[in-house]
PDB file of N, CA and C in Angstrom:
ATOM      1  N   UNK A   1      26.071  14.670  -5.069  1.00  0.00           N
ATOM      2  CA  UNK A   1      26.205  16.100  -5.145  1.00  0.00           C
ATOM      3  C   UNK A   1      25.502  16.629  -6.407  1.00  0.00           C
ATOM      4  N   UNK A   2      25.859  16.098  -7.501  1.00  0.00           N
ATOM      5  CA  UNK A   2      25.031  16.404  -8.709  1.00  0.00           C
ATOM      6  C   UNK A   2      23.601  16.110  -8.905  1.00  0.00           C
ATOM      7  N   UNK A   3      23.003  15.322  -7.886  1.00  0.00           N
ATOM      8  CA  UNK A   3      21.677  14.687  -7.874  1.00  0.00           C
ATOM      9  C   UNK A   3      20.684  15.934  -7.036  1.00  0.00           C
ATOM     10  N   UNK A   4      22.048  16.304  -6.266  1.00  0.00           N
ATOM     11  CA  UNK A   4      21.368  17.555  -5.397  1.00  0.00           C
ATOM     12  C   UNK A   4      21.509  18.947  -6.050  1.00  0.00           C
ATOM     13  N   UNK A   5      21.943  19.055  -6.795  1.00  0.00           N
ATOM     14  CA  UNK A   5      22.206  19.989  -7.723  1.00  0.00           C
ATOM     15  C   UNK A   5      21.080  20.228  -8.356  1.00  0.00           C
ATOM     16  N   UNK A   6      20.966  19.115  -9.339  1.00  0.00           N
ATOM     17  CA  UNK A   6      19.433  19.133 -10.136  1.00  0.00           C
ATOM     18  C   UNK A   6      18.218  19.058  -9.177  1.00  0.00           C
ATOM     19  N   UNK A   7      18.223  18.709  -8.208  1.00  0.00           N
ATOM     20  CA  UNK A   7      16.670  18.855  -7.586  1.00  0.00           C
ATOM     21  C   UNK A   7      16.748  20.194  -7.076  1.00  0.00           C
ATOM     22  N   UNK A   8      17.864  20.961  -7.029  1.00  0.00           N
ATOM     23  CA  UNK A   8      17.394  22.359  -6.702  1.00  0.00           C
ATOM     24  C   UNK A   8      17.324  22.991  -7.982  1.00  0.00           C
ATOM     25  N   UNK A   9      17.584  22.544  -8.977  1.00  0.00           N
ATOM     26  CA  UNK A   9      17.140  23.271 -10.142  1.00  0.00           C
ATOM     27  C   UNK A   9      15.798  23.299 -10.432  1.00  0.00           C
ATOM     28  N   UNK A  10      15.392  21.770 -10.285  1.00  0.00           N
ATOM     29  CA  UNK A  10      14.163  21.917 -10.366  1.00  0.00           C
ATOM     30  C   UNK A  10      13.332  22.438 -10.115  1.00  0.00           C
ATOM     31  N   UNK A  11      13.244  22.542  -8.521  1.00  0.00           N
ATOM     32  CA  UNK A  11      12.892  23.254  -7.738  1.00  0.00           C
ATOM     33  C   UNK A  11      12.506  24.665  -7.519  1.00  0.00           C
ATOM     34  N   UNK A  12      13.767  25.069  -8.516  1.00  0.00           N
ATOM     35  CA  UNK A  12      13.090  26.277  -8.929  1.00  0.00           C
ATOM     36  C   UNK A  12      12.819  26.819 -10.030  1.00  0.00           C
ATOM     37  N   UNK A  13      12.750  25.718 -11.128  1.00  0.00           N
ATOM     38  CA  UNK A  13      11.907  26.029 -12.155  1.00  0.00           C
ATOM     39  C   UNK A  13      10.499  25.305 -12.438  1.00  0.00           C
ATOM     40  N   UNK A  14       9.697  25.646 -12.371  1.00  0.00           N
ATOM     41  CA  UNK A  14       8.354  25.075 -12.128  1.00  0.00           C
ATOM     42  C   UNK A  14       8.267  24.078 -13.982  1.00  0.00           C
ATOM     43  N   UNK A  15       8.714  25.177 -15.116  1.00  0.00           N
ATOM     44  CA  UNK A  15       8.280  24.438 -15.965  1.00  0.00           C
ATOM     45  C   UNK A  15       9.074  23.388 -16.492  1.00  0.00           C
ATOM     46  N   UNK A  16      10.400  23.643 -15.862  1.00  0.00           N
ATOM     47  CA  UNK A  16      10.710  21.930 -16.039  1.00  0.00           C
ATOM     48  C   UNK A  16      10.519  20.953 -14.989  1.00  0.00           C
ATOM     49  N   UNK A  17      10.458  21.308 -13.751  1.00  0.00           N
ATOM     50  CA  UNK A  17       9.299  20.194 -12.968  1.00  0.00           C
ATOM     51  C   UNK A  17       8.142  19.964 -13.862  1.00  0.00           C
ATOM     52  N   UNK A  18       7.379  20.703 -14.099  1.00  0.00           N
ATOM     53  CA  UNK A  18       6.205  19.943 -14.841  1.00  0.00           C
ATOM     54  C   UNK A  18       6.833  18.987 -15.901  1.00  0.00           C
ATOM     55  N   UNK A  19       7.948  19.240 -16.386  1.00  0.00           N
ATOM     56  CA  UNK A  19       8.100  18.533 -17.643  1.00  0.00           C
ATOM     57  C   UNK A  19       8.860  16.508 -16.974  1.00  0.00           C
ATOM     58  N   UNK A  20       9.218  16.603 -16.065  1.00  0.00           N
ATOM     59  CA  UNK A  20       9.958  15.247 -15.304  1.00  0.00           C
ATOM     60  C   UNK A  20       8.790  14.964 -14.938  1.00  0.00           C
ATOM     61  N   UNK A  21       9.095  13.504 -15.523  1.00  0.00           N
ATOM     62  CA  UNK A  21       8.100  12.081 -15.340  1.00  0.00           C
ATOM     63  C   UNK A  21       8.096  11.798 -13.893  1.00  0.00           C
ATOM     64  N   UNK A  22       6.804  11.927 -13.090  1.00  0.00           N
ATOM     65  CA  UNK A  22       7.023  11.511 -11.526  1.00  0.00           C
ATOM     66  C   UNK A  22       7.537   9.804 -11.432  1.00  0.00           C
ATOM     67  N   UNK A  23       7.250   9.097 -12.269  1.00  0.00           N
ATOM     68  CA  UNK A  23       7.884   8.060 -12.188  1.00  0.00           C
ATOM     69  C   UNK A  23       9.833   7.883 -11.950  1.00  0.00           C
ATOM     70  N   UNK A  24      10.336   9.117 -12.723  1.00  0.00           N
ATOM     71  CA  UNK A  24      11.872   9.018 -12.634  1.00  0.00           C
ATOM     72  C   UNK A  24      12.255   9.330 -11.575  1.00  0.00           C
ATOM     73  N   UNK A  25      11.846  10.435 -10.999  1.00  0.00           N
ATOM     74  CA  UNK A  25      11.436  10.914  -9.174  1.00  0.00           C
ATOM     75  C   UNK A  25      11.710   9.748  -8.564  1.00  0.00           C
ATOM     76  N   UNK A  26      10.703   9.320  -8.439  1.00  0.00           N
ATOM     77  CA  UNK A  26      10.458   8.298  -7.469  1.00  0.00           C
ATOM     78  C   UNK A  26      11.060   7.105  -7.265  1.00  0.00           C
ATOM     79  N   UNK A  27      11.364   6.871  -9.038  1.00  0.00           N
ATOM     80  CA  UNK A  27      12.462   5.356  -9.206  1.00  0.00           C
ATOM     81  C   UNK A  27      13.917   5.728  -8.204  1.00  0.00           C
ATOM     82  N   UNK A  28      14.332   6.990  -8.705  1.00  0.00           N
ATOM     83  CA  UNK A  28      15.824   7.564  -8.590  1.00  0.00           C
ATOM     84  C   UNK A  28      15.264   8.097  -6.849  1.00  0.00           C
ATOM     85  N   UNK A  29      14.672   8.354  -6.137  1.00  0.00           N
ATOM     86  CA  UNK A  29      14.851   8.418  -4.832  1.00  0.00           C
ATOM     87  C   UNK A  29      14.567   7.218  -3.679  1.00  0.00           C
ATOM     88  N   UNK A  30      13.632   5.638  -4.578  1.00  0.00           N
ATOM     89  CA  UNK A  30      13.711   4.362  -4.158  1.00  0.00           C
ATOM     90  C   UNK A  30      15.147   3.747  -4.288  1.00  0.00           C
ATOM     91  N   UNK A  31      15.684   3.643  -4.848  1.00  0.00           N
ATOM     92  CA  UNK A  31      16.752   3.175  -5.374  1.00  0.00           C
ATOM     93  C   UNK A  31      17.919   4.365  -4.215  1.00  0.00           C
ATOM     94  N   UNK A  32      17.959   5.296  -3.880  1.00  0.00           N
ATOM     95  CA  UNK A  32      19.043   5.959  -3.109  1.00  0.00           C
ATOM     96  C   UNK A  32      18.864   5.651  -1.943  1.00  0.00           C
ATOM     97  N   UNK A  33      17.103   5.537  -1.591  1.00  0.00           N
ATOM     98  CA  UNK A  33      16.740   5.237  -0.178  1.00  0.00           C
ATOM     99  C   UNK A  33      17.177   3.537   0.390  1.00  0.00           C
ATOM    100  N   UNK A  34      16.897   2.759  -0.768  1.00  0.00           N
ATOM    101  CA  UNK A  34      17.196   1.408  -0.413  1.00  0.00           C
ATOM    102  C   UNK A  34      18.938   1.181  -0.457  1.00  0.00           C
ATOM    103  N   UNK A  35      19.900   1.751  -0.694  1.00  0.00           N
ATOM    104  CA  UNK A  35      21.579   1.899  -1.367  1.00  0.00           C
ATOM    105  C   UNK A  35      21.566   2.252   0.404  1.00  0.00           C
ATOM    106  N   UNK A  36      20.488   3.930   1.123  1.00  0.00           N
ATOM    107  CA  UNK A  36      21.185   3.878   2.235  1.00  0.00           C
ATOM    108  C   UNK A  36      21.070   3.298   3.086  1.00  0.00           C
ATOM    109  N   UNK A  37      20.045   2.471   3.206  1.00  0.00           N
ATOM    110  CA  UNK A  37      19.682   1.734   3.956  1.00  0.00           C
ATOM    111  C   UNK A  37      20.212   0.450   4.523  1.00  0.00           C
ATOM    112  N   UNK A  38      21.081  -0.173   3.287  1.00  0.00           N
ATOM    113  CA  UNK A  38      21.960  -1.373   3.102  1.00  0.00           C
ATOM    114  C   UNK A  38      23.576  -0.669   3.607  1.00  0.00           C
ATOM    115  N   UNK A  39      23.627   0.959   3.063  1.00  0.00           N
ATOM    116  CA  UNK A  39      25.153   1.240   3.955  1.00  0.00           C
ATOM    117  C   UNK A  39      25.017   1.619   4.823  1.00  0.00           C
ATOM    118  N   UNK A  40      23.927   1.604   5.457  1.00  0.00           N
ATOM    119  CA  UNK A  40      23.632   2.735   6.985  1.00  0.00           C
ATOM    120  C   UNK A  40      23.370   0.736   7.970  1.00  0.00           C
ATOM    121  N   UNK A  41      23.253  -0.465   7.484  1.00  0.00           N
ATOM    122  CA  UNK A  41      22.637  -1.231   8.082  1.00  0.00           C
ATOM    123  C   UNK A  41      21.022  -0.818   8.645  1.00  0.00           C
ATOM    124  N   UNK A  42      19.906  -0.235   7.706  1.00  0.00           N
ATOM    125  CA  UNK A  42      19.112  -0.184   8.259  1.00  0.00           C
ATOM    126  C   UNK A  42      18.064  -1.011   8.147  1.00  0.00           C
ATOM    127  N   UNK A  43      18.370  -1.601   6.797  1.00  0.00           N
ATOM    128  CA  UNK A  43      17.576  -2.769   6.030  1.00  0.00           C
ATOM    129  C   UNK A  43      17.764  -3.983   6.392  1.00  0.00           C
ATOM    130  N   UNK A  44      17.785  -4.465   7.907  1.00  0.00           N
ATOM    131  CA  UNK A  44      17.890  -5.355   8.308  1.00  0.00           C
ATOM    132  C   UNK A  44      16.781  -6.230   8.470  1.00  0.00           C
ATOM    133  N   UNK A  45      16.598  -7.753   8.034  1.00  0.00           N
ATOM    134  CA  UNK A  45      15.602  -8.212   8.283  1.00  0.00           C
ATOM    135  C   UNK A  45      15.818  -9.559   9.246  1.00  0.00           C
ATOM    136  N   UNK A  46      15.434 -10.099  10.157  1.00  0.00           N
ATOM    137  CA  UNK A  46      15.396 -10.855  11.191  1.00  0.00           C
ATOM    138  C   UNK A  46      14.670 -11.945  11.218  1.00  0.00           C
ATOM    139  N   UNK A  47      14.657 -12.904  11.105  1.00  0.00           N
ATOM    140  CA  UNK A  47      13.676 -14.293  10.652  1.00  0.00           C
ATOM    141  C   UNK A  47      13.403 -15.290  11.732  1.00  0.00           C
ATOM    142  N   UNK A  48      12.887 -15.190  12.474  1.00  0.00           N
ATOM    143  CA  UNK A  48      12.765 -15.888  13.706  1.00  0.00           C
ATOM    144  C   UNK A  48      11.947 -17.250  13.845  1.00  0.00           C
ATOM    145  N   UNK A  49      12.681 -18.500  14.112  1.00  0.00           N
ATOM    146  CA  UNK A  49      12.031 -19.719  13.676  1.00  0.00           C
ATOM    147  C   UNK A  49      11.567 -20.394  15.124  1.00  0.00           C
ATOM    148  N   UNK A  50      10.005 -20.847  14.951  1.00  0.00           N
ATOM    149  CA  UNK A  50       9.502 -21.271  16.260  1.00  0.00           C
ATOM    150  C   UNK A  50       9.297 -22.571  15.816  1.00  0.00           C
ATOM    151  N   UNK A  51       9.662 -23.210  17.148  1.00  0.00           N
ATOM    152  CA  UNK A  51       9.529 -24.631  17.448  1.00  0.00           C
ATOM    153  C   UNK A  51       8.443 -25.124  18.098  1.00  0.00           C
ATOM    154  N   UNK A  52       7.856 -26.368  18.550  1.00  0.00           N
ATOM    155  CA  UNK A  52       6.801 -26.653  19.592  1.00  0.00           C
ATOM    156  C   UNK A  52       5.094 -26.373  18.531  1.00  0.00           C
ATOM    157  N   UNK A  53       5.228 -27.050  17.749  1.00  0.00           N
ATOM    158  CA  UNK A  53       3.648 -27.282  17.473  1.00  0.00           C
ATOM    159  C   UNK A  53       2.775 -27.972  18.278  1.00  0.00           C
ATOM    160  N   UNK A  54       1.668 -27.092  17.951  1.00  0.00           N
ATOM    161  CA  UNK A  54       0.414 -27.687  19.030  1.00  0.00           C
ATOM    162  C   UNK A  54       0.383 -29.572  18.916  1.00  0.00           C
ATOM    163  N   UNK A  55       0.070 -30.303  20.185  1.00  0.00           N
ATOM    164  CA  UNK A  55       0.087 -32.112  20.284  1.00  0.00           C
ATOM    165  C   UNK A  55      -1.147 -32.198  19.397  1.00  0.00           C
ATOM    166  N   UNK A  56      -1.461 -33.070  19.741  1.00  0.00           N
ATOM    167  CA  UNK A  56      -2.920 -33.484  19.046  1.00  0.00           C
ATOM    168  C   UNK A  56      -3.913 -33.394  20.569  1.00  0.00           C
ATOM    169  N   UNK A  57      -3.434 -33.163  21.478  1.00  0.00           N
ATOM    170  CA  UNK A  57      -4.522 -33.065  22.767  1.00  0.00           C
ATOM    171  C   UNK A  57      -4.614 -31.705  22.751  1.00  0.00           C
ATOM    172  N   UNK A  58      -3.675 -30.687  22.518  1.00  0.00           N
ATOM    173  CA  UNK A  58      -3.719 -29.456  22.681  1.00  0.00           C
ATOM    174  C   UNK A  58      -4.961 -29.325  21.495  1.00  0.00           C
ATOM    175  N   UNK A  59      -4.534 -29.969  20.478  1.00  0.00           N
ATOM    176  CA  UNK A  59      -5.850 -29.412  19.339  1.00  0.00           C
ATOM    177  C   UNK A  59      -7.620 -29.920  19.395  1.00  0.00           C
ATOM    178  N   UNK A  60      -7.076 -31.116  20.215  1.00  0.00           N
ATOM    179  CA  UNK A  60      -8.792 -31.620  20.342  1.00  0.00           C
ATOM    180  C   UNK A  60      -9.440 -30.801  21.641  1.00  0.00           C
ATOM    181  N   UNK A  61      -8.562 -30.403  22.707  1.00  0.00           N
ATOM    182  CA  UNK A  61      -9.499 -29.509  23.154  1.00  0.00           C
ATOM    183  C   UNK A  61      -9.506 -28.357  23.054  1.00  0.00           C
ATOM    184  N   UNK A  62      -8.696 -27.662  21.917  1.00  0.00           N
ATOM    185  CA  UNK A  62      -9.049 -26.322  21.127  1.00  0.00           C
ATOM    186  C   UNK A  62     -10.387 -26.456  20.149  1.00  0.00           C
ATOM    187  N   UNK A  63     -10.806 -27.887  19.827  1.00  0.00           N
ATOM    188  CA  UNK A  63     -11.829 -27.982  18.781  1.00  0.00           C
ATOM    189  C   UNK A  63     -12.942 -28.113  20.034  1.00  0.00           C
ATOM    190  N   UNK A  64     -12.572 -28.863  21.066  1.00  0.00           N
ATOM    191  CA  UNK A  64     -14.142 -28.507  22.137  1.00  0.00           C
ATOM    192  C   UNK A  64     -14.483 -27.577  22.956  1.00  0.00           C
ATOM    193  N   UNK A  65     -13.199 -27.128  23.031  1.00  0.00           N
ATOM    194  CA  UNK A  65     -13.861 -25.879  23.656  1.00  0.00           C
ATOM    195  C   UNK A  65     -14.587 -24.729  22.610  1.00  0.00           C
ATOM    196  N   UNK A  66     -14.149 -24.860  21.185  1.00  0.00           N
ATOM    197  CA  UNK A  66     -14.653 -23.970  20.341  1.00  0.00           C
ATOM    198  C   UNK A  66     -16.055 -24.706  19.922  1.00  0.00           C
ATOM    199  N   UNK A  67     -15.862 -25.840  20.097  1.00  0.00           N
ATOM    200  CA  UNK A  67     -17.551 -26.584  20.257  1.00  0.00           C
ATOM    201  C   UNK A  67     -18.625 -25.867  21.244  1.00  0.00           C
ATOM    202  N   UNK A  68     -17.956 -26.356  22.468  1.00  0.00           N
ATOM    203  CA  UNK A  68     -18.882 -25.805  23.551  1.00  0.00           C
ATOM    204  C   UNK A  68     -19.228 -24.300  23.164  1.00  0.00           C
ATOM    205  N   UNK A  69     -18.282 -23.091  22.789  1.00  0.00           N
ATOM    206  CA  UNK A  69     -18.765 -21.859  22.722  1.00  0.00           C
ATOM    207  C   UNK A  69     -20.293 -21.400  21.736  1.00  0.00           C
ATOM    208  N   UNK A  70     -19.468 -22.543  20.571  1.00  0.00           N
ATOM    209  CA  UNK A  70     -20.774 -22.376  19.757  1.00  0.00           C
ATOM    210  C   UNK A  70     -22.008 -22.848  20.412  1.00  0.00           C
ATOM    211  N   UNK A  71     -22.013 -24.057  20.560  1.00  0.00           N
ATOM    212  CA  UNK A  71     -23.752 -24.825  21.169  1.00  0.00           C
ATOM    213  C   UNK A  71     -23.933 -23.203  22.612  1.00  0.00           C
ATOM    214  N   UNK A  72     -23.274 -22.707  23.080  1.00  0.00           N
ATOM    215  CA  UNK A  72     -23.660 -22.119  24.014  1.00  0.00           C
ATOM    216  C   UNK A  72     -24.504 -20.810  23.790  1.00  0.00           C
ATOM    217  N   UNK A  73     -24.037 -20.527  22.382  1.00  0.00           N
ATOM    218  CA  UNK A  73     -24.067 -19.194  21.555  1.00  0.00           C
ATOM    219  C   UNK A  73     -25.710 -19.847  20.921  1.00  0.00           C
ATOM    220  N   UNK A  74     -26.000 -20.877  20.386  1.00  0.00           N
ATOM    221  CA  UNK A  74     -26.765 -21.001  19.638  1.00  0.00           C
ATOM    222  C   UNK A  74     -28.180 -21.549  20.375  1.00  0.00           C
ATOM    223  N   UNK A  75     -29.499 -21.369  19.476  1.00  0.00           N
ATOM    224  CA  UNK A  75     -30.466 -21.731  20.519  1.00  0.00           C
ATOM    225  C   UNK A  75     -30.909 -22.835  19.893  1.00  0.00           C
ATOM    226  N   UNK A  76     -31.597 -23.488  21.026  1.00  0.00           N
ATOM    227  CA  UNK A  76     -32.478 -24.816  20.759  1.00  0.00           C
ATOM    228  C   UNK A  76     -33.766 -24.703  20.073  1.00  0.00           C
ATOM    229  N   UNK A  77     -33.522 -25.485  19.021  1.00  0.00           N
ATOM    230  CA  UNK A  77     -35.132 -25.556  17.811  1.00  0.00           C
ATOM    231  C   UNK A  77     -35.872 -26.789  18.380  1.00  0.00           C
ATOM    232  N   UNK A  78     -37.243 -26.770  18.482  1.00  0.00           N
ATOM    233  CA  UNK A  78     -38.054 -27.568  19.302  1.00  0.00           C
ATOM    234  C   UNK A  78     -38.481 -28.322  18.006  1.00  0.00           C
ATOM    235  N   UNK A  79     -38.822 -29.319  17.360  1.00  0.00           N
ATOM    236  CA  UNK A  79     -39.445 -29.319  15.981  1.00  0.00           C
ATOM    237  C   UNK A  79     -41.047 -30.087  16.643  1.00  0.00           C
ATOM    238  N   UNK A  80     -42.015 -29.115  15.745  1.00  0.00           N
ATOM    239  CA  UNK A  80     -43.234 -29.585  16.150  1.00  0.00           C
ATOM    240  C   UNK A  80     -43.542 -30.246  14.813  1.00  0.00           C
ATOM    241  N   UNK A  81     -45.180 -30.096  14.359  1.00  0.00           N
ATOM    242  CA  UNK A  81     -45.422 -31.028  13.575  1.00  0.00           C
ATOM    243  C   UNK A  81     -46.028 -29.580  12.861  1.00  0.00           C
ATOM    244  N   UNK A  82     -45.586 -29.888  11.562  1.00  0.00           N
ATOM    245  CA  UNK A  82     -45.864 -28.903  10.835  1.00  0.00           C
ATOM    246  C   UNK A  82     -46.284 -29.355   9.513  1.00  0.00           C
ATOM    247  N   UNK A  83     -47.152 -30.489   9.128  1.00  0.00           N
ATOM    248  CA  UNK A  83     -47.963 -30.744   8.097  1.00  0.00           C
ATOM    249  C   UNK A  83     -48.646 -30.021   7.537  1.00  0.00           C
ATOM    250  N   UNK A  84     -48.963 -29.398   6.571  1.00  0.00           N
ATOM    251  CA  UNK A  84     -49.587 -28.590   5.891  1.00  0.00           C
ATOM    252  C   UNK A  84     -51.316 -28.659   6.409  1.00  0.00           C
ATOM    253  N   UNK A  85     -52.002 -28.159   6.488  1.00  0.00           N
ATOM    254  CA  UNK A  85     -53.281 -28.211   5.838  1.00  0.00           C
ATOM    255  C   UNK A  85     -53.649 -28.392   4.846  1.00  0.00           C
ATOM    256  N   UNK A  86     -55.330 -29.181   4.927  1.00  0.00           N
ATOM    257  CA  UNK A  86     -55.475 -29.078   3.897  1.00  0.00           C
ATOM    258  C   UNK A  86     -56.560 -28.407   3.231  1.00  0.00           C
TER     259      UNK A  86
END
């Protein structure tokens, strides 16, 4: 109630708004937002643990098929004979 008090004071005095550090603002309305959040249950966080890692067959043909895409993507260099002149 008193927190709401002073922000309407502020509010309507411009030159002591200018004079409050936006840092105290912001500390003092993080700090109320995170308080309601923990009494409202909104700050809930959920951690969900997965099982089933890839075999080792699942990974060797994740590495050939990402083989094949590349050679498919890339072109063939012919090598000729390229000795200098002289």
């Amino acid at each position: 109630m008193l927190q709401q008090e002073k922000m309407k004071m502020l509010a309507e005095d411009e030159g002591a708004l200018k004079r409050v550090n936006i840092r105290d603002l912001a500390m003092s309305y993080g700090i109320y937002a995170d308080k309601f959040f923990m009494a409202t249950d909104g700050n809930r966080v959920t951690i969900e643990h997965k099982g089933g890692a890839p075999s080792i067959e699942d990974a060797r043909k994740a590495i050939e098929e990402a083989r094949a895409a590349l050679k498919a993507g890339s072109l063939d260099v012919v090598a000729k004979d390229v000795t200098p002149k002289e």
